[in-house]
C-alpha atoms as a PDB file:
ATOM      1  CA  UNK A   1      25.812 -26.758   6.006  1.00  0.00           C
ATOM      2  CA  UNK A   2      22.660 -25.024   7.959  1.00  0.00           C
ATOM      3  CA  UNK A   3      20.175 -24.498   5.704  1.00  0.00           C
ATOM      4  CA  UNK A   4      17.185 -23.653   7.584  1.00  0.00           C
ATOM      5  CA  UNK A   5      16.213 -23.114  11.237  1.00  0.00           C
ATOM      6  CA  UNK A   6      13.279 -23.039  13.621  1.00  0.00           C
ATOM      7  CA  UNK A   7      13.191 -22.484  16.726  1.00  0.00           C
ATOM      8  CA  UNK A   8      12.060 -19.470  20.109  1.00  0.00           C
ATOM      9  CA  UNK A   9      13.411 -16.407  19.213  1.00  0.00           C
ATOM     10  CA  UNK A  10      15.218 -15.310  22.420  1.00  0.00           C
ATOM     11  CA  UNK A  11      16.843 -12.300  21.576  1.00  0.00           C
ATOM     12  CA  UNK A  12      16.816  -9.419  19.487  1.00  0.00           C
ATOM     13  CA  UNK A  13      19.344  -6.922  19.106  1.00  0.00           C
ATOM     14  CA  UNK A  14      20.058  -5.476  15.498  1.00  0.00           C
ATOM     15  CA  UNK A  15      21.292  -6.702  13.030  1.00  0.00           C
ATOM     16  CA  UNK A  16      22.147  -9.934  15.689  1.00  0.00           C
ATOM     17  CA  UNK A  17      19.008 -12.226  16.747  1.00  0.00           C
ATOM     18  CA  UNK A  18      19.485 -15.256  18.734  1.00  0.00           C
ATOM     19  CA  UNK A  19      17.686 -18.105  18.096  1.00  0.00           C
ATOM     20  CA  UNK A  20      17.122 -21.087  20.227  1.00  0.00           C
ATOM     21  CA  UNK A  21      16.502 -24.420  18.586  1.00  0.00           C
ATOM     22  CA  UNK A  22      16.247 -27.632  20.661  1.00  0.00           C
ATOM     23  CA  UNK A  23      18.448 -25.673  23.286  1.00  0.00           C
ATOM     24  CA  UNK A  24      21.111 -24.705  21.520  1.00  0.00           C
ATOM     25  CA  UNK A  25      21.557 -20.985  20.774  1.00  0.00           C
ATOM     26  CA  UNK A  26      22.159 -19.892  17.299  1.00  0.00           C
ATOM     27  CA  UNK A  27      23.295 -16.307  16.973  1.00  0.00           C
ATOM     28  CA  UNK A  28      22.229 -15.234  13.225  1.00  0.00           C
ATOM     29  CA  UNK A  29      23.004 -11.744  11.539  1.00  0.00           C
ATOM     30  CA  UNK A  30      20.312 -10.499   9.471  1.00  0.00           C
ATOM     31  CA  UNK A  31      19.328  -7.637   7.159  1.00  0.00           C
ATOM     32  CA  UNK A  32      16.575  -5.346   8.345  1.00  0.00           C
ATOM     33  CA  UNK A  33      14.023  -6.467   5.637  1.00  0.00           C
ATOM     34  CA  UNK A  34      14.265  -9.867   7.832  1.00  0.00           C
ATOM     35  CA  UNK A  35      14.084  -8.039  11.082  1.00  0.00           C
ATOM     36  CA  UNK A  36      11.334  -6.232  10.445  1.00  0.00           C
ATOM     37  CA  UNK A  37       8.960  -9.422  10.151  1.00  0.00           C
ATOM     38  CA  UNK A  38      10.314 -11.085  13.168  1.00  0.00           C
ATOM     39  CA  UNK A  39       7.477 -12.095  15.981  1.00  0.00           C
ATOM     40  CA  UNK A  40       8.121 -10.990  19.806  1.00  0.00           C
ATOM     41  CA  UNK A  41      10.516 -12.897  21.572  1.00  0.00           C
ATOM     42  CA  UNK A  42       9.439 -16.464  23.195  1.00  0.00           C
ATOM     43  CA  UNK A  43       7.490 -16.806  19.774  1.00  0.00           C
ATOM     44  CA  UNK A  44       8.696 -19.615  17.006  1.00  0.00           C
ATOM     45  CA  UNK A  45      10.428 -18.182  14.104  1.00  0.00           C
ATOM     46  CA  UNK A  46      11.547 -20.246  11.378  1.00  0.00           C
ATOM     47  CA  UNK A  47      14.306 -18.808   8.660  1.00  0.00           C
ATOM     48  CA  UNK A  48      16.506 -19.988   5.794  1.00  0.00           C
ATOM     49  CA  UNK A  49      20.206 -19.534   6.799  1.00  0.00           C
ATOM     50  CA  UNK A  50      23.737 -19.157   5.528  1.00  0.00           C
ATOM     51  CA  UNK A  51      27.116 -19.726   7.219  1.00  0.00           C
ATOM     52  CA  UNK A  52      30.413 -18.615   6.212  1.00  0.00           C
ATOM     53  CA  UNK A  53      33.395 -20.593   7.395  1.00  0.00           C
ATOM     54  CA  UNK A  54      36.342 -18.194   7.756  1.00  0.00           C
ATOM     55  CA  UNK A  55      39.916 -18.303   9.568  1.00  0.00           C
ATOM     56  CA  UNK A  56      38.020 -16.166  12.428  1.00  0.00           C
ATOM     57  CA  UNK A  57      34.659 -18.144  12.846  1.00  0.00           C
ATOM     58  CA  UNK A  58      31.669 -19.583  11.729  1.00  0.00           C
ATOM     59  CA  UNK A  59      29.098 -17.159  10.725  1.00  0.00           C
ATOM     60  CA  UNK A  60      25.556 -17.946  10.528  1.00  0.00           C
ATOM     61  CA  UNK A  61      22.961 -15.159   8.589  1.00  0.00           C
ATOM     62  CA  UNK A  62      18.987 -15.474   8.674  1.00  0.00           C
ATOM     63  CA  UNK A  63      16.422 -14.106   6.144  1.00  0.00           C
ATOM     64  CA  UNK A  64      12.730 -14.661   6.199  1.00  0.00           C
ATOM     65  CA  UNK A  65      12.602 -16.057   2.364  1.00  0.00           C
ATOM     66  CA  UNK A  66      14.297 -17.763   0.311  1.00  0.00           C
ATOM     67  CA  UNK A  67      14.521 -14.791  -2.212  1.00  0.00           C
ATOM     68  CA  UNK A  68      16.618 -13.073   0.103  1.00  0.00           C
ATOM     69  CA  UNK A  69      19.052 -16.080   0.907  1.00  0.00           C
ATOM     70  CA  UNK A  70      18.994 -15.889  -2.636  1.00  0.00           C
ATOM     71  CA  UNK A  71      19.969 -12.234  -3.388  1.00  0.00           C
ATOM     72  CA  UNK A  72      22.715 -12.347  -0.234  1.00  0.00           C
ATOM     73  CA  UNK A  73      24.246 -15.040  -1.717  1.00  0.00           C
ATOM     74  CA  UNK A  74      24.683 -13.405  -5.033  1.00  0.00           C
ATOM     75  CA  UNK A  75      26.013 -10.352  -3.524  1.00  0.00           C
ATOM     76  CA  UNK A  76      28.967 -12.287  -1.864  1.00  0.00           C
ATOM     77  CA  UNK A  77      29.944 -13.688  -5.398  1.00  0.00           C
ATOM     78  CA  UNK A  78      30.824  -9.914  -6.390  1.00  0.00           C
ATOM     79  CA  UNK A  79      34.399  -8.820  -6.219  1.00  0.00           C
ATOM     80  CA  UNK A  80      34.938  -6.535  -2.903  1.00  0.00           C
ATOM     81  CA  UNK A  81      31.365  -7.278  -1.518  1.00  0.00           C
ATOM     82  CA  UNK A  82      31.542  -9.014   1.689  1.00  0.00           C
ATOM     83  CA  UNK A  83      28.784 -10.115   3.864  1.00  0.00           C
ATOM     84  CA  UNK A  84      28.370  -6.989   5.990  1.00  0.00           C
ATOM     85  CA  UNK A  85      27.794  -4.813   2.635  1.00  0.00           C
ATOM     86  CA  UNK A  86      25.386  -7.391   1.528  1.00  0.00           C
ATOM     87  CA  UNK A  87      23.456  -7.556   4.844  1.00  0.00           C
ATOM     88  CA  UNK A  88      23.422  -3.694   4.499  1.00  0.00           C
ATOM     89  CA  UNK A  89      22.464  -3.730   0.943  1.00  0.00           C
ATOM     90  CA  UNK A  90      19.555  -6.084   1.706  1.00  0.00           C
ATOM     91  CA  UNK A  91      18.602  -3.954   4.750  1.00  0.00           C
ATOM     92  CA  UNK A  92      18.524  -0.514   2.628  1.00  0.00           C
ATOM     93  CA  UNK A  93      16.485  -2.355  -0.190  1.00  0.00           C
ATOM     94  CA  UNK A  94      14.013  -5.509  -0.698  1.00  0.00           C
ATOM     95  CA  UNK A  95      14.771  -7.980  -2.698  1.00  0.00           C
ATOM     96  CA  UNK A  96      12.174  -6.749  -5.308  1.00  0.00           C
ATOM     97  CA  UNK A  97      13.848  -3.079  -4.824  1.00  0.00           C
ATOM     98  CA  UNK A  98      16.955  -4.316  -5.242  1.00  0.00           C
ATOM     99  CA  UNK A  99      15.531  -6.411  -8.480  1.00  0.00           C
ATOM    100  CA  UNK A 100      13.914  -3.014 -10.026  1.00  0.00           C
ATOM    101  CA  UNK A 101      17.355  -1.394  -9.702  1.00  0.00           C
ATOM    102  CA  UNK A 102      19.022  -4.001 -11.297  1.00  0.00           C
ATOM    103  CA  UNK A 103      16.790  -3.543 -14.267  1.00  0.00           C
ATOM    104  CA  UNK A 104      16.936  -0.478 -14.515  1.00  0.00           C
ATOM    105  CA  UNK A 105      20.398  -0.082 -14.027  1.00  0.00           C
ATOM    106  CA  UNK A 106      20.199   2.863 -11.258  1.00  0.00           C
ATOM    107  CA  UNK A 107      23.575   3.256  -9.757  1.00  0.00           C
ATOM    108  CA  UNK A 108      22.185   6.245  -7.357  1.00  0.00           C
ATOM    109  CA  UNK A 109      19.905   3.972  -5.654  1.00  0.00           C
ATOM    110  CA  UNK A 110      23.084   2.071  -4.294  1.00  0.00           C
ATOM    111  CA  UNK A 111      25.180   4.587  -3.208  1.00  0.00           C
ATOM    112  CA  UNK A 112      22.969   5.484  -0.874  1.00  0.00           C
ATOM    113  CA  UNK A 113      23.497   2.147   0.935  1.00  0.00           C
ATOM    114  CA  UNK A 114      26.412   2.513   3.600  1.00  0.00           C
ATOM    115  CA  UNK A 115      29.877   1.332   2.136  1.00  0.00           C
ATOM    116  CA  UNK A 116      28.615   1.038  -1.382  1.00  0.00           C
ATOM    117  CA  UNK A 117      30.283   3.786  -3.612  1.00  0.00           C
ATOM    118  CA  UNK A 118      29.867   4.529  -7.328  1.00  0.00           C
ATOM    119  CA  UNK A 119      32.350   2.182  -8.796  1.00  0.00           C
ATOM    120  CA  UNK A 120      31.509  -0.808  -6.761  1.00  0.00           C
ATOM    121  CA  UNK A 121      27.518   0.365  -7.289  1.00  0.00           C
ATOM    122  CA  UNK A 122      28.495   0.108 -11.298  1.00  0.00           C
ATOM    123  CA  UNK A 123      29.748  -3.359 -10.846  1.00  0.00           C
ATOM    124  CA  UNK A 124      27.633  -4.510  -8.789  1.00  0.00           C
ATOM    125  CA  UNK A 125      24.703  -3.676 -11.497  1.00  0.00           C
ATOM    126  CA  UNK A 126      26.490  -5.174 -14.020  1.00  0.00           C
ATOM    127  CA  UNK A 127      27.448  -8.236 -12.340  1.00  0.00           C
ATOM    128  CA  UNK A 128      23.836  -9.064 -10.944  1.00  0.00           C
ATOM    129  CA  UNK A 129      21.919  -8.299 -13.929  1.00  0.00           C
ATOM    130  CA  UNK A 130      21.378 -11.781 -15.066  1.00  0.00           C
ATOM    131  CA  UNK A 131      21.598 -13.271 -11.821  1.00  0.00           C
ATOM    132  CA  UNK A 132      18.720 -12.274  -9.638  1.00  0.00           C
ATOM    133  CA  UNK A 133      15.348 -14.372  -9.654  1.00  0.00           C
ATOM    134  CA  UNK A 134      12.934 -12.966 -12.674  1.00  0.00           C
ATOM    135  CA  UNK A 135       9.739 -12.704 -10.446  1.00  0.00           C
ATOM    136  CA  UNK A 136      10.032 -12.433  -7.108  1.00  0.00           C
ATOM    137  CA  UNK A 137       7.034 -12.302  -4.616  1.00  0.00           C
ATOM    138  CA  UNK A 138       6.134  -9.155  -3.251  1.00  0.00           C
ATOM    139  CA  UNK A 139       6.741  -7.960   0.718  1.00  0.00           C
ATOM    140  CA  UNK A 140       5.028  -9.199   3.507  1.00  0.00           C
ATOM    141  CA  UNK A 141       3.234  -5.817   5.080  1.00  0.00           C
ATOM    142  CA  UNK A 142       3.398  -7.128   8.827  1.00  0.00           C
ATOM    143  CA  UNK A 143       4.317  -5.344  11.658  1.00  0.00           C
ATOM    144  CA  UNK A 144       6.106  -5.383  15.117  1.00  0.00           C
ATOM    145  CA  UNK A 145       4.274  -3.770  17.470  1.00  0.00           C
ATOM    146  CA  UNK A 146       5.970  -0.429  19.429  1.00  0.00           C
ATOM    147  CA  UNK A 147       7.894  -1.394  22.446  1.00  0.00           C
ATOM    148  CA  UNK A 148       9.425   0.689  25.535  1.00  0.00           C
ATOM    149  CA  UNK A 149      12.874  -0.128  23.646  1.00  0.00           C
ATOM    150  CA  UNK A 150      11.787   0.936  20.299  1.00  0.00           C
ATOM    151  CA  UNK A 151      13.878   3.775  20.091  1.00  0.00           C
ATOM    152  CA  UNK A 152      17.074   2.349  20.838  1.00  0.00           C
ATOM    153  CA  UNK A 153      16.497  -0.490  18.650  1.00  0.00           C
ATOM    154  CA  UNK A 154      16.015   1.644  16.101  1.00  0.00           C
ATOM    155  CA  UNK A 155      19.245   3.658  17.388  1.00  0.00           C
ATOM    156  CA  UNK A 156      21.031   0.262  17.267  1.00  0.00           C
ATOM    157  CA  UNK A 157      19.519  -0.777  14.038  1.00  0.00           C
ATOM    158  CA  UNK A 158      21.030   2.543  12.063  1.00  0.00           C
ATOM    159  CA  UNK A 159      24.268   2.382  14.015  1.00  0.00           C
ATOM    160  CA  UNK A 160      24.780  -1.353  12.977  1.00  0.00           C
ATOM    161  CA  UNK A 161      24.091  -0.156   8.954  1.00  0.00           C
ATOM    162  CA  UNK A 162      26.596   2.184   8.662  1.00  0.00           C
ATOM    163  CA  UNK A 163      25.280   5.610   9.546  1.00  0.00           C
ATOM    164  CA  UNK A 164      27.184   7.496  12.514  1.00  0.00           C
ATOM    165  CA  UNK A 165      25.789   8.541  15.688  1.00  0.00           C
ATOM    166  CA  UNK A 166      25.518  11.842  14.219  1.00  0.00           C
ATOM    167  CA  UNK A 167      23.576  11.184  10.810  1.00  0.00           C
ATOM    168  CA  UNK A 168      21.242   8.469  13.609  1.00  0.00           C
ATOM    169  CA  UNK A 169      20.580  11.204  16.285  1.00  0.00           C
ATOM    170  CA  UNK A 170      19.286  13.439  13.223  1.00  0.00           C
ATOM    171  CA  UNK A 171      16.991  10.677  12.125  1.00  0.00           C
ATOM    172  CA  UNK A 172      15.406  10.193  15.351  1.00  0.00           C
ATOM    173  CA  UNK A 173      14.331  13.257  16.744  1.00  0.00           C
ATOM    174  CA  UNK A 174      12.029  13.308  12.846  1.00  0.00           C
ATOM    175  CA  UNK A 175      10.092   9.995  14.333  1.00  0.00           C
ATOM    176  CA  UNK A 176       7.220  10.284  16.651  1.00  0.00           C
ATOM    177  CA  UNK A 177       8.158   8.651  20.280  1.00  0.00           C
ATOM    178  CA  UNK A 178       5.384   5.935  20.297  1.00  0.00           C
ATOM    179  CA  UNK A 179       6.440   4.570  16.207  1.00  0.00           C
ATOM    180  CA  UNK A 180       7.155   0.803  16.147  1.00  0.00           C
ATOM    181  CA  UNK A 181      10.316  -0.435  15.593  1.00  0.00           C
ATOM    182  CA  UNK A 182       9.838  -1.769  11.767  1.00  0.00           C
ATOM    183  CA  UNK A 183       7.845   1.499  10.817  1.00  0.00           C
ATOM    184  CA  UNK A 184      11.012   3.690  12.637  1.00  0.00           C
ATOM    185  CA  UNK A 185      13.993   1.759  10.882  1.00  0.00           C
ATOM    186  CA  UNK A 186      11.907   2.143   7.543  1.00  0.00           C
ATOM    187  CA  UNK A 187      11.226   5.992   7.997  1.00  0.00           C
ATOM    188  CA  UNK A 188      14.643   6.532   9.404  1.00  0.00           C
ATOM    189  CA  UNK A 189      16.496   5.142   6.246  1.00  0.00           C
ATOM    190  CA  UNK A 190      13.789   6.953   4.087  1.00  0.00           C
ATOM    191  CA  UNK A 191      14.975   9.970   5.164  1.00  0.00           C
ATOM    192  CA  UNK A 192      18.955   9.502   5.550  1.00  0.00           C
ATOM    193  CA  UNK A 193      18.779   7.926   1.841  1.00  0.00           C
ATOM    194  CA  UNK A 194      17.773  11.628   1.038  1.00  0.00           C
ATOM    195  CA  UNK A 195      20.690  13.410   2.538  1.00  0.00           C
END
């Protein structure tokens, strides 16, 4: 099992990173709440991991704490939740978010997350409501700096959720051309969880 990795971050391209660690290249999915803490590339990164052994491959997912290794892994444990709906869920709300909905029992909240419907939003409440971490620690506020690429990793980032090039287009042209790639992803799915 890989439970934790450090190494250069190489390459980003959402929700896929690559990561290289004593020269070996570790491709790692993870959610946006991960992404959007992630240093420039060429700088160290160190994050907890996953991987899922399947008939098709061996499938390696980052997060930036332990909370969210945490959550992701109780997400796979529900019935018809696989890791792509978890990364999404994850990427749509923080751990704390996701936490407070729990509590509160807010099925709405979830079915705004791509490939989460009522019933399976229902279940999913009542199957995690003893399950995630009382207190949780609350969200790092850093930021990635706006590159010439923002856009279309912010394009990439929505396309990789869920949302259609349609409902992504519509999100875009609402963000100012020189927003950073964190601040677009999080105004983007602001407003599309809206709609």
């Amino acid at each position: 099992m890989i439970g934790r990795l450090r190494g250069t971050l190489v390459e980003k391209n959402p929700p896929q990173i690559t990561l290289d660690v004593g020269g070996v290249g570790y491709e790692l999915e993870v959610p946006m709440s991960t992404f959007y803490h992630l240093p420039a590339n060429g700088q160290t990164v160190q994050l907890h991991t996953h991987l899922a052994v399947r008939e098709d491959g061996h499938f390696l997912y980052g997060f930036a704490t332990e909370d969210e290794r945490v959550a992701f892994r109780q997400l796979l444990k529900i019935s018809g939740i696989g890791a792509r709906t978890a990364l999404a869920v994850l990427s749509g709300l923080s751990v704390t978010e996701l936490a407070q909905v729990v509590a509160s029992q807010e099925p709405g909240r979830l079915t705004k997350v791509p490939g989460i419907g009522k019933k399976t939003a229902e279940r999913l409440l009542l199957e995690l409501r003893d399950k995630l971490p009382k207190a949780l620690p609350a969200a790092h506020a850093t930021t990635i700096a706006a590159a010439p690429g923002a856009q279309s990793d912010i394009a990439n980032a929505l396309l990789a959720l869920g949302y259609n090039e349609k409902e992504a287009q519509a999100a875009m042209k609402t963000l100012p051309a020189d927003i950073g790639v964190s601040e677009g992803i999080r105004a983007a799915l602001k407003l599309l969880s809206k709609v």
